[in-house]
C-alpha atoms as a PDB file:
ATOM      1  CA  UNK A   1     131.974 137.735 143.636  1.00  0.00           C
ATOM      2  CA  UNK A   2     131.751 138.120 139.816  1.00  0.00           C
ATOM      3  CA  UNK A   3     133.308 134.594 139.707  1.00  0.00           C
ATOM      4  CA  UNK A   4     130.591 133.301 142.086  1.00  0.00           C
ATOM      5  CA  UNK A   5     128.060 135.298 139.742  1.00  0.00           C
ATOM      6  CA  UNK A   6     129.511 134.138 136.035  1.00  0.00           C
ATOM      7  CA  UNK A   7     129.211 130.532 137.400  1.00  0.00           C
ATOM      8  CA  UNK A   8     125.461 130.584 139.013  1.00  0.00           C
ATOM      9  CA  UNK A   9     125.186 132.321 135.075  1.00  0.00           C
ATOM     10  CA  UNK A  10     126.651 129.323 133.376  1.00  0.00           C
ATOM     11  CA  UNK A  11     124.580 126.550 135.493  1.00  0.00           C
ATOM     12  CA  UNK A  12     121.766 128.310 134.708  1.00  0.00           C
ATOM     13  CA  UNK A  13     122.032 128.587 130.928  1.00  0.00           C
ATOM     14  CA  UNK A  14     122.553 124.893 130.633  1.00  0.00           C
ATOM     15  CA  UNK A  15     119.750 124.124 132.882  1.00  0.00           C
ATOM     16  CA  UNK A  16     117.241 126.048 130.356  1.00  0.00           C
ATOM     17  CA  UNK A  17     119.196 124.369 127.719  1.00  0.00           C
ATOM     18  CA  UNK A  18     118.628 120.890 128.807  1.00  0.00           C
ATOM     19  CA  UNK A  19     114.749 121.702 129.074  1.00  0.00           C
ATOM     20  CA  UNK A  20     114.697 123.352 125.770  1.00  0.00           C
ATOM     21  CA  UNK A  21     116.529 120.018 124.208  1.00  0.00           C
ATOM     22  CA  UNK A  22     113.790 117.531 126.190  1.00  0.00           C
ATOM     23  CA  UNK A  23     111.372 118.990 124.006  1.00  0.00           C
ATOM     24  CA  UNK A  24     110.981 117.972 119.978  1.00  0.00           C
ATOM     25  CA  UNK A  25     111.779 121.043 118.327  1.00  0.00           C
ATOM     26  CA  UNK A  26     109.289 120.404 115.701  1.00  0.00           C
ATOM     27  CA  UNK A  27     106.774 119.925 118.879  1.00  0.00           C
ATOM     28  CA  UNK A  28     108.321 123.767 120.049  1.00  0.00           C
ATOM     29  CA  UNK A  29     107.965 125.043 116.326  1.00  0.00           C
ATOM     30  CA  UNK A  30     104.688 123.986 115.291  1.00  0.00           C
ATOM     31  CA  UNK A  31     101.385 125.871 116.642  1.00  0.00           C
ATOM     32  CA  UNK A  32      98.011 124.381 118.214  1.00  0.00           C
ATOM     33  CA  UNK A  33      96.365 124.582 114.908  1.00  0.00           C
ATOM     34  CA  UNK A  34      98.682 124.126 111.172  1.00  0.00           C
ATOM     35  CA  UNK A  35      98.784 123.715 107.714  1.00  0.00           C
ATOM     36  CA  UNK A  36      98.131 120.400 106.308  1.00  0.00           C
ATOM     37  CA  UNK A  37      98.638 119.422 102.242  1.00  0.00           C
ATOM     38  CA  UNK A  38      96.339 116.610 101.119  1.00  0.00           C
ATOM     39  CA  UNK A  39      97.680 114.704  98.439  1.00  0.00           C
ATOM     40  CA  UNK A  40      95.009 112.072  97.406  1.00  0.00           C
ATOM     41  CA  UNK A  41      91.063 113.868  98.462  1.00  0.00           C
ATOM     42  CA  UNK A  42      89.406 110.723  97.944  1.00  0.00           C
ATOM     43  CA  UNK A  43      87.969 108.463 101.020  1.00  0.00           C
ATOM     44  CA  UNK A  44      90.668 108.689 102.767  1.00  0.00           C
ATOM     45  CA  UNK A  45      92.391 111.756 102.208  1.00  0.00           C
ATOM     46  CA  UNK A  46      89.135 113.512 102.094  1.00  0.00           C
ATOM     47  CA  UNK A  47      87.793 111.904 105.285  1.00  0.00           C
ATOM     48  CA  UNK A  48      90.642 112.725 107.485  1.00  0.00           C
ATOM     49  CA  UNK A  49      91.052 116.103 105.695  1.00  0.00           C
ATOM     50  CA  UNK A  50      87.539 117.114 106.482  1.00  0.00           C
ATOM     51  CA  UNK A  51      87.835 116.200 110.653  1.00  0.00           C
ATOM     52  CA  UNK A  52      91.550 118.305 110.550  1.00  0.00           C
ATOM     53  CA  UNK A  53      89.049 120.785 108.636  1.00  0.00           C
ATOM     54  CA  UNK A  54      86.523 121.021 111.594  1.00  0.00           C
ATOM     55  CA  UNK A  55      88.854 120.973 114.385  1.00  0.00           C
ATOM     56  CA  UNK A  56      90.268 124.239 113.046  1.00  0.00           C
ATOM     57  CA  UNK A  57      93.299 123.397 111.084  1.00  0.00           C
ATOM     58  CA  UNK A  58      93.429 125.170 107.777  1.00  0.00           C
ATOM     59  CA  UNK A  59      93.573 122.100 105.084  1.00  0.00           C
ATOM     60  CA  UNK A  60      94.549 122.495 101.189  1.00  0.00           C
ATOM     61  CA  UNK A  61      92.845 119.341  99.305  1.00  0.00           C
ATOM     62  CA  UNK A  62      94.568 118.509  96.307  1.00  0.00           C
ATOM     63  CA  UNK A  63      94.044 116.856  92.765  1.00  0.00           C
ATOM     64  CA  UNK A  64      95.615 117.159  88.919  1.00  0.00           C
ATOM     65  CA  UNK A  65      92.183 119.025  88.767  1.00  0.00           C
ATOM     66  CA  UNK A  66      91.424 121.272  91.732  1.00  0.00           C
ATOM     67  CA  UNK A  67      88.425 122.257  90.128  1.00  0.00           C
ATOM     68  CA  UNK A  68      86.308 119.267  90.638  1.00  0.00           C
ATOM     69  CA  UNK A  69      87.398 119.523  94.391  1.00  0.00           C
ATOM     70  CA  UNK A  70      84.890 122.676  94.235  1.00  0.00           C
ATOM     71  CA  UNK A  71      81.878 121.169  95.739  1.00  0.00           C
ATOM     72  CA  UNK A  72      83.753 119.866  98.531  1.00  0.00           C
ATOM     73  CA  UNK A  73      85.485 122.657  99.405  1.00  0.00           C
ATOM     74  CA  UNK A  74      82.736 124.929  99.222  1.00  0.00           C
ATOM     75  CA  UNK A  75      80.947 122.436 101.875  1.00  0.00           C
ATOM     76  CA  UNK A  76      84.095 123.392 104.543  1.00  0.00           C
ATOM     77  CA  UNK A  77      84.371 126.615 104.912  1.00  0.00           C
ATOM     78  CA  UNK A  78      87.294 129.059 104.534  1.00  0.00           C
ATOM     79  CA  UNK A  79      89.350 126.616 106.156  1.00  0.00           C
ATOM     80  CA  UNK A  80      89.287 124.573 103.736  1.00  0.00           C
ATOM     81  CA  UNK A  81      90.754 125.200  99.997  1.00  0.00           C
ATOM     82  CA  UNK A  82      91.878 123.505  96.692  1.00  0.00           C
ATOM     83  CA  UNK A  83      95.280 123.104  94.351  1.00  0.00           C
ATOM     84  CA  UNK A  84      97.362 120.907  92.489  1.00  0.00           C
ATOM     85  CA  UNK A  85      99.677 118.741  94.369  1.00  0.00           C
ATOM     86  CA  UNK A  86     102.835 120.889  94.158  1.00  0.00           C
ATOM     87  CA  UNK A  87     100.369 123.657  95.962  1.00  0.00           C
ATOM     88  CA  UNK A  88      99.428 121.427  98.941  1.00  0.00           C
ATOM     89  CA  UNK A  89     103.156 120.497  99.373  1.00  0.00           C
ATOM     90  CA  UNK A  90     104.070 124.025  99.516  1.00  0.00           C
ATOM     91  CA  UNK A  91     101.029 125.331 101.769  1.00  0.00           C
ATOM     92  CA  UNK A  92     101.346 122.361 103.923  1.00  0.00           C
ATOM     93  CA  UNK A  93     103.515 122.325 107.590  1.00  0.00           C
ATOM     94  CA  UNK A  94     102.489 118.757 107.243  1.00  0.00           C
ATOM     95  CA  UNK A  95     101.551 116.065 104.315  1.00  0.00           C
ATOM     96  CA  UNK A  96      99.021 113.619 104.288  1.00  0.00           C
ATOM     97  CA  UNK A  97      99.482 111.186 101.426  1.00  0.00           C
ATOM     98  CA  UNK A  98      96.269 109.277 101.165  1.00  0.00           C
ATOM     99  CA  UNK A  99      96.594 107.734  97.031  1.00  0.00           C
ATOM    100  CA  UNK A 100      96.582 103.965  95.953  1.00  0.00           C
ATOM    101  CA  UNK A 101      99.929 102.506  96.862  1.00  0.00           C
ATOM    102  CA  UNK A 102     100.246 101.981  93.265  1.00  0.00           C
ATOM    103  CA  UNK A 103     100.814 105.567  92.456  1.00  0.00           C
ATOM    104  CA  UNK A 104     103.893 105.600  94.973  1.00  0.00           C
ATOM    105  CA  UNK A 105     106.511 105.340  92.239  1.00  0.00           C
ATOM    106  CA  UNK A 106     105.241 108.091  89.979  1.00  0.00           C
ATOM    107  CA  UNK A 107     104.233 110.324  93.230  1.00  0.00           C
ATOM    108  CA  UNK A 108     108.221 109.913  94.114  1.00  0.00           C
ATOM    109  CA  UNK A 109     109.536 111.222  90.925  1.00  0.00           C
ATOM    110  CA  UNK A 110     107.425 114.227  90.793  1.00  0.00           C
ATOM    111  CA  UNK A 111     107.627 115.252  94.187  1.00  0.00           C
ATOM    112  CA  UNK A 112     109.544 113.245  96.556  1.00  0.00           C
ATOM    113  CA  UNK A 113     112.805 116.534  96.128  1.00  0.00           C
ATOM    114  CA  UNK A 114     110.014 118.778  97.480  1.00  0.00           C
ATOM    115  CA  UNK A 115     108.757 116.629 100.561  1.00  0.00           C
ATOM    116  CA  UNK A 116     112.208 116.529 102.222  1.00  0.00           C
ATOM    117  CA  UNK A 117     112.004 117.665 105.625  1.00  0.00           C
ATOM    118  CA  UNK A 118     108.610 118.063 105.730  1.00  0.00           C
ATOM    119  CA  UNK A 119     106.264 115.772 108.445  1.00  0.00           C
ATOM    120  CA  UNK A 120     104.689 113.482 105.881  1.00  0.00           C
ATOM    121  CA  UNK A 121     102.085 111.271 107.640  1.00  0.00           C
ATOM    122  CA  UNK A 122     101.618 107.894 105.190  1.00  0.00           C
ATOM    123  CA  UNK A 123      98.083 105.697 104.451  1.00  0.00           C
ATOM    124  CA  UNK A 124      98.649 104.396 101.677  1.00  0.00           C
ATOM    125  CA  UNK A 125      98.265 100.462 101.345  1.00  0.00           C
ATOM    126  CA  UNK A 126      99.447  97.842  99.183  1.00  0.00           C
ATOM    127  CA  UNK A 127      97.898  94.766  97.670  1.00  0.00           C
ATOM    128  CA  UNK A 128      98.194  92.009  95.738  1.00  0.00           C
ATOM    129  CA  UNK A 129      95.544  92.849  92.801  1.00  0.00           C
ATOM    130  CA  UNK A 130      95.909  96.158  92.313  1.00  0.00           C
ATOM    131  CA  UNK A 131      99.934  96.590  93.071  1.00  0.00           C
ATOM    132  CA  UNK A 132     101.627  93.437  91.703  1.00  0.00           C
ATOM    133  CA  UNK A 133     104.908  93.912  92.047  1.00  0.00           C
ATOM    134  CA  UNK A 134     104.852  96.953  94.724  1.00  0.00           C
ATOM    135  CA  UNK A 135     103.249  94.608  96.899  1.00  0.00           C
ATOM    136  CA  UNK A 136     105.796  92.067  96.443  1.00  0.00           C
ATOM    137  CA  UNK A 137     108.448  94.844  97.364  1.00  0.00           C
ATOM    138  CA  UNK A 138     106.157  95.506 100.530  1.00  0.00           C
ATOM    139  CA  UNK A 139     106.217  91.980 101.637  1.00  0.00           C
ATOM    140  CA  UNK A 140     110.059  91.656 101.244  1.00  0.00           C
ATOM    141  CA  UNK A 141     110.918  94.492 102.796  1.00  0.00           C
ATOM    142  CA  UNK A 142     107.781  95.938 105.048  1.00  0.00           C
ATOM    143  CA  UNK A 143     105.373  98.964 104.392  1.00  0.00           C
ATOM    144  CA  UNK A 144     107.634 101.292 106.264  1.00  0.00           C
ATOM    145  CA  UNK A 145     110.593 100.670 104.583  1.00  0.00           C
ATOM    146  CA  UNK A 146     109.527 101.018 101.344  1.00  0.00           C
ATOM    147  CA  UNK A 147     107.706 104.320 101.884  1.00  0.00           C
ATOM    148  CA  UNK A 148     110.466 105.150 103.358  1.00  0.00           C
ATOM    149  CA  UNK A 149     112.225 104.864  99.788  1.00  0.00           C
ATOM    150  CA  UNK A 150     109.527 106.724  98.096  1.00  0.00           C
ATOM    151  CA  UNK A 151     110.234 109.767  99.654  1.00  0.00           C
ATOM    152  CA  UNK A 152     113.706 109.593 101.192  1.00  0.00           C
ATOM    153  CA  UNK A 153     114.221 112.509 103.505  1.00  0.00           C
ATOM    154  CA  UNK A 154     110.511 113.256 104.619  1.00  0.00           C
ATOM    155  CA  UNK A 155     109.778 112.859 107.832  1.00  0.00           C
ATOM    156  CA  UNK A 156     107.851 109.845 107.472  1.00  0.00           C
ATOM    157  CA  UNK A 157     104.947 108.773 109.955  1.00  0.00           C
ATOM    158  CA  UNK A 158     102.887 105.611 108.679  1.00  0.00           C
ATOM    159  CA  UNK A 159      98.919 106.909 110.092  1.00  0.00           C
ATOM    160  CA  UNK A 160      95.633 106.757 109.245  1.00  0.00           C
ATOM    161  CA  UNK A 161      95.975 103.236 107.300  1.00  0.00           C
ATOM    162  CA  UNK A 162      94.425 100.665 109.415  1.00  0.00           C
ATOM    163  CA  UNK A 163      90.798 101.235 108.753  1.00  0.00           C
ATOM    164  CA  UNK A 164      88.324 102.033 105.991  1.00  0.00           C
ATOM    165  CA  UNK A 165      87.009 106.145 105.865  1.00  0.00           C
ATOM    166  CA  UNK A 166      83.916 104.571 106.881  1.00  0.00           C
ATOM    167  CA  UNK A 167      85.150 103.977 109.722  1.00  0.00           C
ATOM    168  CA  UNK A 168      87.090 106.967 110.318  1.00  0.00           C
ATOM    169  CA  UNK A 169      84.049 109.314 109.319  1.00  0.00           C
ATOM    170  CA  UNK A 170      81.598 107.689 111.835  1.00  0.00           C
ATOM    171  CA  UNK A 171      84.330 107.001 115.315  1.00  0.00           C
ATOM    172  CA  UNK A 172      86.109 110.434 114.017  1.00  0.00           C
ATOM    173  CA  UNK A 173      86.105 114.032 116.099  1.00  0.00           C
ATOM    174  CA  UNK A 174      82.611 114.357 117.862  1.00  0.00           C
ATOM    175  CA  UNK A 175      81.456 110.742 117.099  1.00  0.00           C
ATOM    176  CA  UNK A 176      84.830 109.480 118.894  1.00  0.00           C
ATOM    177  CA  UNK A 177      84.361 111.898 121.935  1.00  0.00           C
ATOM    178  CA  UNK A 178      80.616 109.848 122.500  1.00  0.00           C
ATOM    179  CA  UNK A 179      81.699 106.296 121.846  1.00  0.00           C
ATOM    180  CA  UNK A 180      80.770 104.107 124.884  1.00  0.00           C
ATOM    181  CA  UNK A 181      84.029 103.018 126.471  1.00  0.00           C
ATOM    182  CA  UNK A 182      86.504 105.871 125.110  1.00  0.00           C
ATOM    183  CA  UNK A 183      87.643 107.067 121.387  1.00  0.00           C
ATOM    184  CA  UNK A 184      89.324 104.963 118.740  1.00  0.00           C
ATOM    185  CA  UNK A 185      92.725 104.722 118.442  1.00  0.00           C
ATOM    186  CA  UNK A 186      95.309 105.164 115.098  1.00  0.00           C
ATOM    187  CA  UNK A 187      98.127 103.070 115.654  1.00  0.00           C
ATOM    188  CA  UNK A 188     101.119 105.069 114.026  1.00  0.00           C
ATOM    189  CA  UNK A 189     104.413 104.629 113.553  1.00  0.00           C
ATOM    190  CA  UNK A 190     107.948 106.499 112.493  1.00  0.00           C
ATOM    191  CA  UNK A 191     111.678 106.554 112.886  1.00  0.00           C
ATOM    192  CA  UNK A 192     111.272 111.042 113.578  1.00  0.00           C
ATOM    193  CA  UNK A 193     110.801 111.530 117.269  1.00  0.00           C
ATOM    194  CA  UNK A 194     109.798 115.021 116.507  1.00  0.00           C
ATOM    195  CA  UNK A 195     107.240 113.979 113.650  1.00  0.00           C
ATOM    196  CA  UNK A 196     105.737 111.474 115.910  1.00  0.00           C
ATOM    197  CA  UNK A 197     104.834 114.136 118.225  1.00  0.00           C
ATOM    198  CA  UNK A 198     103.018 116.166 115.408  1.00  0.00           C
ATOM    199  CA  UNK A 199     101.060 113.101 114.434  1.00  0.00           C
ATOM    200  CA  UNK A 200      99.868 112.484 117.515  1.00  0.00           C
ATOM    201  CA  UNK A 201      98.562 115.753 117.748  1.00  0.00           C
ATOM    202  CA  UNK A 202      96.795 115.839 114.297  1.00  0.00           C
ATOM    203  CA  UNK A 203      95.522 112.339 115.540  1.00  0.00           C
ATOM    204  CA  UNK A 204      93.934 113.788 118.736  1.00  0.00           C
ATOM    205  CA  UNK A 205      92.661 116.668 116.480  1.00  0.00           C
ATOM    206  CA  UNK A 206      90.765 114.377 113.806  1.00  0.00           C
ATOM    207  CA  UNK A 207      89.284 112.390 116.948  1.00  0.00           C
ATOM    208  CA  UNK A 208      91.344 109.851 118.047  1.00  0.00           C
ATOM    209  CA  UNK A 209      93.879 108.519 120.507  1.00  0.00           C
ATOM    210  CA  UNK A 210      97.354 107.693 119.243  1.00  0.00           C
ATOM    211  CA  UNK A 211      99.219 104.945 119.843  1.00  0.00           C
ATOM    212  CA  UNK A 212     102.964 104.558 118.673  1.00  0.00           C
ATOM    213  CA  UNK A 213     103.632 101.158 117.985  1.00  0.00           C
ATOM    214  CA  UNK A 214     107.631 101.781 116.947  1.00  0.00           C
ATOM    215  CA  UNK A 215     109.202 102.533 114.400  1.00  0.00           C
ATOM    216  CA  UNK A 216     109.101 102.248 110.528  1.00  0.00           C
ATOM    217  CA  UNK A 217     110.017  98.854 110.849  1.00  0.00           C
ATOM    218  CA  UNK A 218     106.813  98.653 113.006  1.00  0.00           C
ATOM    219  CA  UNK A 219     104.765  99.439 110.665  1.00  0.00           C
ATOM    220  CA  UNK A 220     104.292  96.287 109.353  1.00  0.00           C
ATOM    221  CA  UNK A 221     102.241  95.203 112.691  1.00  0.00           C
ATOM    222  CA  UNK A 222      99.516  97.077 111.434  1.00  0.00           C
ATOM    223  CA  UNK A 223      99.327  96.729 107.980  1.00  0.00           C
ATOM    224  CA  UNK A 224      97.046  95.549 106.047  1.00  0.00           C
ATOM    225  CA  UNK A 225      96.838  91.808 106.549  1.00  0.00           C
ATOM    226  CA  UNK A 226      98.857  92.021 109.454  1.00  0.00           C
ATOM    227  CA  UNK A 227      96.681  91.457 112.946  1.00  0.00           C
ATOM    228  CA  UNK A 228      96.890  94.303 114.059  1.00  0.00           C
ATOM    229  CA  UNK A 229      94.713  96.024 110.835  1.00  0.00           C
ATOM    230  CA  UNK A 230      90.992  96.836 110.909  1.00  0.00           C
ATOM    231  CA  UNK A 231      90.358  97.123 114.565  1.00  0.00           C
ATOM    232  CA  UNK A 232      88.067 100.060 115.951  1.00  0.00           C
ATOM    233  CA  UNK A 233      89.508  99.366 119.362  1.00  0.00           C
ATOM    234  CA  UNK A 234      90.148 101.907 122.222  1.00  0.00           C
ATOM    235  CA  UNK A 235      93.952 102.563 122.939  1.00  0.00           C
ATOM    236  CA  UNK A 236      94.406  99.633 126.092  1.00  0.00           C
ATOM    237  CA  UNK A 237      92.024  97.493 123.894  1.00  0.00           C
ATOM    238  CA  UNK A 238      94.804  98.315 120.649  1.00  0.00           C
ATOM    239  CA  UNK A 239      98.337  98.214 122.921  1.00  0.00           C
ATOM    240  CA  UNK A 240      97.155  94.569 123.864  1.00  0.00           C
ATOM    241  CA  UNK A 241      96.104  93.264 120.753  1.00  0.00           C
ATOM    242  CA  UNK A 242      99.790  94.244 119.440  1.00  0.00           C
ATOM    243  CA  UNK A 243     101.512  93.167 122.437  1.00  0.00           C
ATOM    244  CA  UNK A 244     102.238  96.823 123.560  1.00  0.00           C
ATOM    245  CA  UNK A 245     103.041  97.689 127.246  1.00  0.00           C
ATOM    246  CA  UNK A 246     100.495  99.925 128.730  1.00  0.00           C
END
């Protein structure tokens, strides 16, 4: 009998383990609504920043100058708040770095020690004019790689960098819930199961409908120049431009 009972005790303990394990753990760990660090509260970063903003999340902008994020801020509520970069990193569950792609080298050796392990969702873009030989590094070896070498040990998620902030601010949160035919979708992209399920989430949250194209490597189908970039397609209209299955 208390063999019988020790072994209906065993089967069930790895029963609830194997469900616990089928989940991301960052999915388990991570609540409805987070933290998020800004780095880079320009279009983009403050765009995105501002919808995470409304839908709840509690959002820390950042600049060298936190000050002259005041009139922002004070537009968003107590949801909303300023500090430097090292601030937002700390604050943040997650990272959005939003800064010219240019910046990526100097952004690595200041902080890149203090983003490790940390769900760091990626827009930045390179080109030609503005990031000479960073963009050559790009095209040799794709966007997601070389973020990827930026900040090695993030969890890295390439979002949020297929579109202008126009764009985002008008198809974002309730503008994307009344869009004729169904919301816009973010392609993203990452090598972190786990992270991939946070940035879909924070996604959904700003608006939109995910759609995970792949991996880093990935990436580079929606970069900018690639065809997949600048569409404000639903996600069926977005998995068949790149090829995706439903």
């Amino acid at each position: 009998m208390r063999s019988d009972l020790l072994d209906l005790t065993r089967r069930a303990a790895l029963v609830a383990g194997i469900a616990f394990l089928s989940v991301p753990a960052m999915a388990q760990e991570t609540p409805r609504k987070i933290r998020i660090g800004v780095i880079g509260s320009g279009n983009i970063g403050g765009t995105i920043g501002t919808l995470w903003v409304k839908d709840g999340h509690e959002v820390m902008f950042s600049s060298r100058h936190p000050e002259s994020l005041k009139p922002m801020i004070e537009g968003l509520g107590d949801k909303a708040r300023a500090g430097t970069p090292e601030e937002a990193i700390a604050f943040g569950d997650a990272v959005f770095v939003a800064v010219p792609y240019k910046a990526y080298p100097e952004l690595s050796k200041s902080y890149a020690e203090s983003l490790k392990g940390k769900v760091v969702l990626d827009a930045g873009n390179a080109t030609k004019a503005r990031d000479g030989e960073l963009y050559d590094e790009v095209q040799a070896n794709g966007i997601g790689a070389t973020s990827e070498k930026y900040f090695p040990g993030a969890k890295l998620v390439r979002a949020f960098n297929a579109a202008s902030s126009k764009v985002f601010a008008k198809a974002g949160a309730d503008g994307g819930r009344d869009r004729a035919g169904g919301r816009m979708a973010i392609p993203i992209a990452g090598d972190d199961r786990a992270a991939l399920t946070v940035a879909e989430g924070l996604v959904r949250d700003a608006g939109f409908d995910p759609v995970v194209v792949g991996g880093l490597k990935d990436a580079a189908r929606f970069a900018m120049g690639s065809p997949g970039f600048g569409h404000e397609q639903t996600a069926p209209e977005l998995r068949k431009t790149l090829g995706l299955t439903p």
